[in-house]
Protein backbone atom coordinates (compact mmCIF):
# COMPACT_ATOMS: atom_id res chain seq x y z
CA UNK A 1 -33.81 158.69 18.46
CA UNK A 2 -35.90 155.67 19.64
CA UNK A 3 -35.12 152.37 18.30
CA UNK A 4 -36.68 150.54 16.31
CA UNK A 5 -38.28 148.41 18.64
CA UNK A 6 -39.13 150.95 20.32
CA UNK A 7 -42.36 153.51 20.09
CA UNK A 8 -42.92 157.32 19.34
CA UNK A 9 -45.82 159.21 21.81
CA UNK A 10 -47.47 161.90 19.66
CA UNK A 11 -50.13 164.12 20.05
CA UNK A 12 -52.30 164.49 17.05
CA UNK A 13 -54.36 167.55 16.42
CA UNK A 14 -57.76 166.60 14.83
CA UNK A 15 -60.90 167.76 13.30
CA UNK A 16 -63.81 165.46 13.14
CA UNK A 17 -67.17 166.40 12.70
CA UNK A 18 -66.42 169.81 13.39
CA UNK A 19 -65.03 168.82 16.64
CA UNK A 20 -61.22 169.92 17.53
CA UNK A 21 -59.42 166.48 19.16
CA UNK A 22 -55.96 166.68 20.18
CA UNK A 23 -55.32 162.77 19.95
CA UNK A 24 -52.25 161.08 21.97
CA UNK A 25 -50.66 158.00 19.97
CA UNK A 26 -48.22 155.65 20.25
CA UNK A 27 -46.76 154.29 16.92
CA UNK A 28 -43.92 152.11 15.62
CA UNK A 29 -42.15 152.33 11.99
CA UNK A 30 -41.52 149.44 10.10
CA UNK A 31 -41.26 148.07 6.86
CA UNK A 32 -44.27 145.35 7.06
CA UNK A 33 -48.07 145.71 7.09
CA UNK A 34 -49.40 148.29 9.65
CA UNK A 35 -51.43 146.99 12.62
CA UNK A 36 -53.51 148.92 14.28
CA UNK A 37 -55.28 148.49 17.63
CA UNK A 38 -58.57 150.62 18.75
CA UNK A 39 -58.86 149.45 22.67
CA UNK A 40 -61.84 149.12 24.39
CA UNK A 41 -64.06 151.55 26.93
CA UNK A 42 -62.30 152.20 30.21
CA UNK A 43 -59.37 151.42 28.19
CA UNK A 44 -56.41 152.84 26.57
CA UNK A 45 -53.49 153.52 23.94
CA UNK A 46 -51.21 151.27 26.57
CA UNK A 47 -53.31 147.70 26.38
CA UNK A 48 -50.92 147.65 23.27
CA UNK A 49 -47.38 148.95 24.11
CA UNK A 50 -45.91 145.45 24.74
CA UNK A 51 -46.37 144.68 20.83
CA UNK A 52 -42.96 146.17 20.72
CA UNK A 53 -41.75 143.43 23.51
CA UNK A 54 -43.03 140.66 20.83
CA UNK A 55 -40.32 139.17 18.71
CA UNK A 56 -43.23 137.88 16.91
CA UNK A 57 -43.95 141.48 15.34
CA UNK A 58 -40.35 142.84 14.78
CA UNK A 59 -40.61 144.48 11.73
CA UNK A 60 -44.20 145.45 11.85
CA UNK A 61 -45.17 149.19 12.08
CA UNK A 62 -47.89 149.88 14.68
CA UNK A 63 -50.45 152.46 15.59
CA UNK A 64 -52.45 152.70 19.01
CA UNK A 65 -53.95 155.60 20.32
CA UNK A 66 -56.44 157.15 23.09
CA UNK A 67 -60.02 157.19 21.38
CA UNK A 68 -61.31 161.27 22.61
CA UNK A 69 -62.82 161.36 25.55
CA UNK A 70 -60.40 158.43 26.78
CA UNK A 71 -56.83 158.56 28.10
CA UNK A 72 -54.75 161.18 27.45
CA UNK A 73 -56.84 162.49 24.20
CA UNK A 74 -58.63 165.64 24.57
CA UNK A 75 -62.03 166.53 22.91
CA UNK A 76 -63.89 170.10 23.12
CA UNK A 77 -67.39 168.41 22.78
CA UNK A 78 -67.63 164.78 24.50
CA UNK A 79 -71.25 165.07 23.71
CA UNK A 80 -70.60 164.23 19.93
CA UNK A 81 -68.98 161.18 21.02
CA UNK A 82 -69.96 157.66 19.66
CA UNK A 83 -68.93 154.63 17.74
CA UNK A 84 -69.05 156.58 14.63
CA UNK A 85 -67.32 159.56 15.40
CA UNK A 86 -65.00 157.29 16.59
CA UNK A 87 -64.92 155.29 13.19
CA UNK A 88 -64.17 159.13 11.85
CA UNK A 89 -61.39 159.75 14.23
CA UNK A 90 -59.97 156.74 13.42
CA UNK A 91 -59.60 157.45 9.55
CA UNK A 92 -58.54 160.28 10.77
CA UNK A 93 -55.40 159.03 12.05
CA UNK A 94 -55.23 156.51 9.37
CA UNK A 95 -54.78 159.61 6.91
CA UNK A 96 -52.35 161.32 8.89
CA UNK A 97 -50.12 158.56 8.71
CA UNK A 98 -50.66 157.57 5.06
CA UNK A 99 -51.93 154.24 5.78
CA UNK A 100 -54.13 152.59 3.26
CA UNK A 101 -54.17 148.55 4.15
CA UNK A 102 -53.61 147.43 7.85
CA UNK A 103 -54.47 144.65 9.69
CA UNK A 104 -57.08 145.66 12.54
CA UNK A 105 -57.26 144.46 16.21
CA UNK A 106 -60.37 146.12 18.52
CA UNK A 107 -61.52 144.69 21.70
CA UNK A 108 -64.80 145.40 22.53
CA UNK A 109 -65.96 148.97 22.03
CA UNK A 110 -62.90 149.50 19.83
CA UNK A 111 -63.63 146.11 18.30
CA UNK A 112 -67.24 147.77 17.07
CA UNK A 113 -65.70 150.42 15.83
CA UNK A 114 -63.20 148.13 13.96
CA UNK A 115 -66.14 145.78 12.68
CA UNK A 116 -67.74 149.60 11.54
CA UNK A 117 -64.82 150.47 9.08
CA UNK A 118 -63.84 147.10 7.90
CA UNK A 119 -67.68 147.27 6.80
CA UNK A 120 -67.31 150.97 4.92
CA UNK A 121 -63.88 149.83 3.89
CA UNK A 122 -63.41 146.34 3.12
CA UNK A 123 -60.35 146.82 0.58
CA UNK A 124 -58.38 148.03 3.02
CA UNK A 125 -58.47 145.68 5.94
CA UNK A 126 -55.90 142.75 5.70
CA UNK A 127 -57.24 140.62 8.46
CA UNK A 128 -59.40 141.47 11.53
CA UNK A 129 -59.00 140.24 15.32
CA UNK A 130 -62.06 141.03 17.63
CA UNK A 131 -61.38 140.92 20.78
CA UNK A 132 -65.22 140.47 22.34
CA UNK A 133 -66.49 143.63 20.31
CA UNK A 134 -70.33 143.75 19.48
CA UNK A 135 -71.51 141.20 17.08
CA UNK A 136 -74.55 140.89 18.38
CA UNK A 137 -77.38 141.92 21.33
CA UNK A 138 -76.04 139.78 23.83
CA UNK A 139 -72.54 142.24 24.09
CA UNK A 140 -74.04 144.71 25.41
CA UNK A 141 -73.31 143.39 29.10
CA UNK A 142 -71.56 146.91 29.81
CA UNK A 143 -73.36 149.71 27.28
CA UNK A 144 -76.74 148.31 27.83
CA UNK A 145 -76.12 149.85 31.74
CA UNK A 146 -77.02 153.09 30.24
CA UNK A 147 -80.26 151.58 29.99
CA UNK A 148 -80.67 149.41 32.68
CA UNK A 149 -79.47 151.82 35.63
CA UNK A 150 -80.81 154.78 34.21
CA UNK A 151 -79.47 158.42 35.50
CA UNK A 152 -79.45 161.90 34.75
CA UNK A 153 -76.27 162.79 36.09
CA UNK A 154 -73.43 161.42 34.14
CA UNK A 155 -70.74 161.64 37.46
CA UNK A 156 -73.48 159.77 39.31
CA UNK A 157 -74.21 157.30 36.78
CA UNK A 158 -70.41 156.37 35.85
CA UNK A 159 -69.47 156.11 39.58
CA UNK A 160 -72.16 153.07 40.20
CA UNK A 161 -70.73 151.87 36.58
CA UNK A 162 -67.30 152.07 38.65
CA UNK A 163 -68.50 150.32 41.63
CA UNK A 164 -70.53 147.41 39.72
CA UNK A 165 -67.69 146.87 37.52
CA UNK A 166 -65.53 146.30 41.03
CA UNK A 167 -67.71 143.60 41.80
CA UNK A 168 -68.51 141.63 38.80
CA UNK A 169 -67.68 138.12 39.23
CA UNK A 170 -65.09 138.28 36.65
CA UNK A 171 -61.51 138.12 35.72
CA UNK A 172 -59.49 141.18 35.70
CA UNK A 173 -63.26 143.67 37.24
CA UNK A 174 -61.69 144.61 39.67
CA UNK A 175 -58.55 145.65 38.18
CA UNK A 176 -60.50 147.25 35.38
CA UNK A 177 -62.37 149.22 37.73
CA UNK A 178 -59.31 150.69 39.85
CA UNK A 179 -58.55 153.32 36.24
CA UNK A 180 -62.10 153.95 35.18
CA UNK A 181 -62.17 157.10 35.94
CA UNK A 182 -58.72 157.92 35.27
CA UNK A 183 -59.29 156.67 31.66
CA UNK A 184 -62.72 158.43 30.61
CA UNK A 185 -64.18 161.22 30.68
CA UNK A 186 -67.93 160.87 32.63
CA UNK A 187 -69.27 163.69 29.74
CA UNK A 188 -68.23 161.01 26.91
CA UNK A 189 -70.16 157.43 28.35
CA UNK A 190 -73.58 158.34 27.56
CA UNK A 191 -73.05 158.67 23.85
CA UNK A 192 -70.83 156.05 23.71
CA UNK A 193 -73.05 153.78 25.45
CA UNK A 194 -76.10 154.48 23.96
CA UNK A 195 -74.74 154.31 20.77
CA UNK A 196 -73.06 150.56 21.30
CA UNK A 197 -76.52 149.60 21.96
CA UNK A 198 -78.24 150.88 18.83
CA UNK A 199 -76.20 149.60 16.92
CA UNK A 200 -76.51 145.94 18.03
CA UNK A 201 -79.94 145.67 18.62
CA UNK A 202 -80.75 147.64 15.10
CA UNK A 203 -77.75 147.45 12.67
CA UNK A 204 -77.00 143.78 12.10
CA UNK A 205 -73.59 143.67 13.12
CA UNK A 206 -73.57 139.82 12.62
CA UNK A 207 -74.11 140.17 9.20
CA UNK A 208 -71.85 143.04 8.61
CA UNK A 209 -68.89 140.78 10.43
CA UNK A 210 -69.73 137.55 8.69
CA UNK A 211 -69.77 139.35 5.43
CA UNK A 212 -66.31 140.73 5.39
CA UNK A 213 -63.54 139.05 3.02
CA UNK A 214 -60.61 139.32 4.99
CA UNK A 215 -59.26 136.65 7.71
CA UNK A 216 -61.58 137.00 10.95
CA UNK A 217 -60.79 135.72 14.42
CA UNK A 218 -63.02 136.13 17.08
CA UNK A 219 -60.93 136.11 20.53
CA UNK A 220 -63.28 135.68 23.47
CA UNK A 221 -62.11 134.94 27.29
CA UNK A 222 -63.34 131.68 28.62
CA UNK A 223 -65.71 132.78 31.02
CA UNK A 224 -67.31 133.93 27.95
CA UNK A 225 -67.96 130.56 26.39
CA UNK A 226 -71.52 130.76 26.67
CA UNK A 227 -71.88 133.14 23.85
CA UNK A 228 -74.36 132.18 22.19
CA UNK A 229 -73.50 132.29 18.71
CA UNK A 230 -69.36 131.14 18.73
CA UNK A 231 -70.52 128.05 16.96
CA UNK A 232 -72.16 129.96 13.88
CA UNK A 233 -69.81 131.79 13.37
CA UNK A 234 -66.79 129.65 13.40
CA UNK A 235 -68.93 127.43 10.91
CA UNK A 236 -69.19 130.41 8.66
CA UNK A 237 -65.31 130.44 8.54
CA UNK A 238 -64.29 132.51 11.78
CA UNK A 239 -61.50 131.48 13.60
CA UNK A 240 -62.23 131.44 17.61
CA UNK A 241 -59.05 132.05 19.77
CA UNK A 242 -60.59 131.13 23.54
CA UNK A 243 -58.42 132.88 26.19
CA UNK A 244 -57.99 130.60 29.45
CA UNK A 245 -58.27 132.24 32.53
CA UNK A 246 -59.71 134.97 31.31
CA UNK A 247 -62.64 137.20 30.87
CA UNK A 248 -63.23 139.63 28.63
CA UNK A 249 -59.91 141.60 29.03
CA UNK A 250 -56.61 139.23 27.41
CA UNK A 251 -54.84 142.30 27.55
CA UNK A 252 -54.63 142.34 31.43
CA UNK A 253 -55.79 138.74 32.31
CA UNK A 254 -53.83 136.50 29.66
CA UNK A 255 -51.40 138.84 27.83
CA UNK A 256 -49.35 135.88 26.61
CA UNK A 257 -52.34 134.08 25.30
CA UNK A 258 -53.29 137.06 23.56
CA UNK A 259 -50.31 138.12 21.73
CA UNK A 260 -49.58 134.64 20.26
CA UNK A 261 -53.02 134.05 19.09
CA UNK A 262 -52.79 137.29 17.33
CA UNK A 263 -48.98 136.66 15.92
CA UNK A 264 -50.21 132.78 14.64
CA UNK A 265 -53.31 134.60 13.08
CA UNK A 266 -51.76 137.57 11.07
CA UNK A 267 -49.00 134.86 9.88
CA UNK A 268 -51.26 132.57 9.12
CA UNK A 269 -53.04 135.22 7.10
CA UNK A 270 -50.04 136.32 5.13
CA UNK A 271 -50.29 133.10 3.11
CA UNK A 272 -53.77 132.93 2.32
């Protein structure tokens, strides 16, 4: 039996939208509030797994898994992928493991998603860390590709994705780039792309993330400084956790930074 700081790998069969998933998870039991982490695209389930290496979190149950079309997840139709199918999946799982009120951690596509269901379900979020997901236009320095390097063939199109994302002058690119196509499917990035950029050009993200109840932190690397609107919304309340050295992946360029902002943040939550 694992211990319990340790994690279970599961595979979870699905059906969302009429599409069969067979989703791989990792999860923790505990006897504290759930957290649960959607990572971000050309990401997966494992950004997370050191949670249980963080004294910080003993005692806190856990659920991270492969969004379909990513990692280890399978999905019969990657066509039907996009951030809300992916919102789906993820009450999906959710249901399957009896979870009702969690706190929530996404980094960018998975932080979309996130900002998506604390939206539709606003009871049942704790407190939220985003981790660069779309708030606004200006995110969409990856998805909008779809539509600035246009392409018919999604192998051809997700190989120069690989090969610009290599040379981006950025922490942690070229590391980022190495799994790519170990980590996604090419059949699943149109849909998620193209979707990612609807919705923040057309679906007011800002307001739907500055209208939420629950504690918000907004953890950006600090090559990303220049967003444009970190001062708005920390004055409307959000809590900004810059990551030094870092771009817009904590998880592989400031790990340590990361965790600890998001311990001090869920504590500091718990006594609000």
């Amino acid at each position: 039996m694992p211990s319990p700081e340790s994690f279970s790998h599961v595979q979870l069969p699905l059906t969302v939208e009429g599409v069969q998933l067979n989703v791989a998870a990792i999860h923790r039991e505990g006897s504290l509030a759930p957290i649960v982490f959607l990572h971000g695209f050309g990401s997966t389930k494992e950004d997370y797994a050191d949670i249980v290496q963080q004294p910080a979190f003993s005692g806190h149950p856990f659920i991270a898994y492969d969004a379909p079309g990513c990692g280890e997840s399978q999905c019969n139709d990657l066509s039907k992928i996009s951030i809300p199918f992916l919102m789906q999946t993820a009450l999906q799982v959710l249901a399957h493991y009896g979870i009702e009120r969690f706190h929530l951690v996404g980094h960018s596509m998975g932080g979309l998603t996130a900002l998506m269901l604390a939206h539709q379900f606003p009871g049942r979020v704790l407190s939220f860390v985003d981790i660069e997901g779309n708030i606004a236009p200006e995110d969409c320095f990856l998805s909008r590709q779809i539509v600035d390097y246009p392409s018919n063939d999604p192998e051809a199109f997700f190989a120069a994705f690989i090969e610009r994302a290599r040379h981006a002058p950025a922490y942690a690119s070229a590391l980022y780039s190495a799994s790519l196509r170990h980590k996604v499917r090419a059949g699943a990035v149109r849909g998620i792309f193209q979707s990612m950029v609807d919705l923040s050009d057309n679906a007011d993200l800002m307001g739907k993330f500055l209208g939420l109840e629950c504690p918000r932190m907004f953890m950006y690397g600090e090559q990303n400084a220049s967003l444009s609107y970190l001062p708005h919304i920390q004055a409307e309340g959000v809590r900004l956790a810059p990551i030094p050295d870092c771009g817009h992946f904590p998880m592989y360029s400031n790990p340590i930074a990361m965790w600890q902002q998001i311990a001090d943040f869920q504590s500091s939550s718990l006594t609000r």
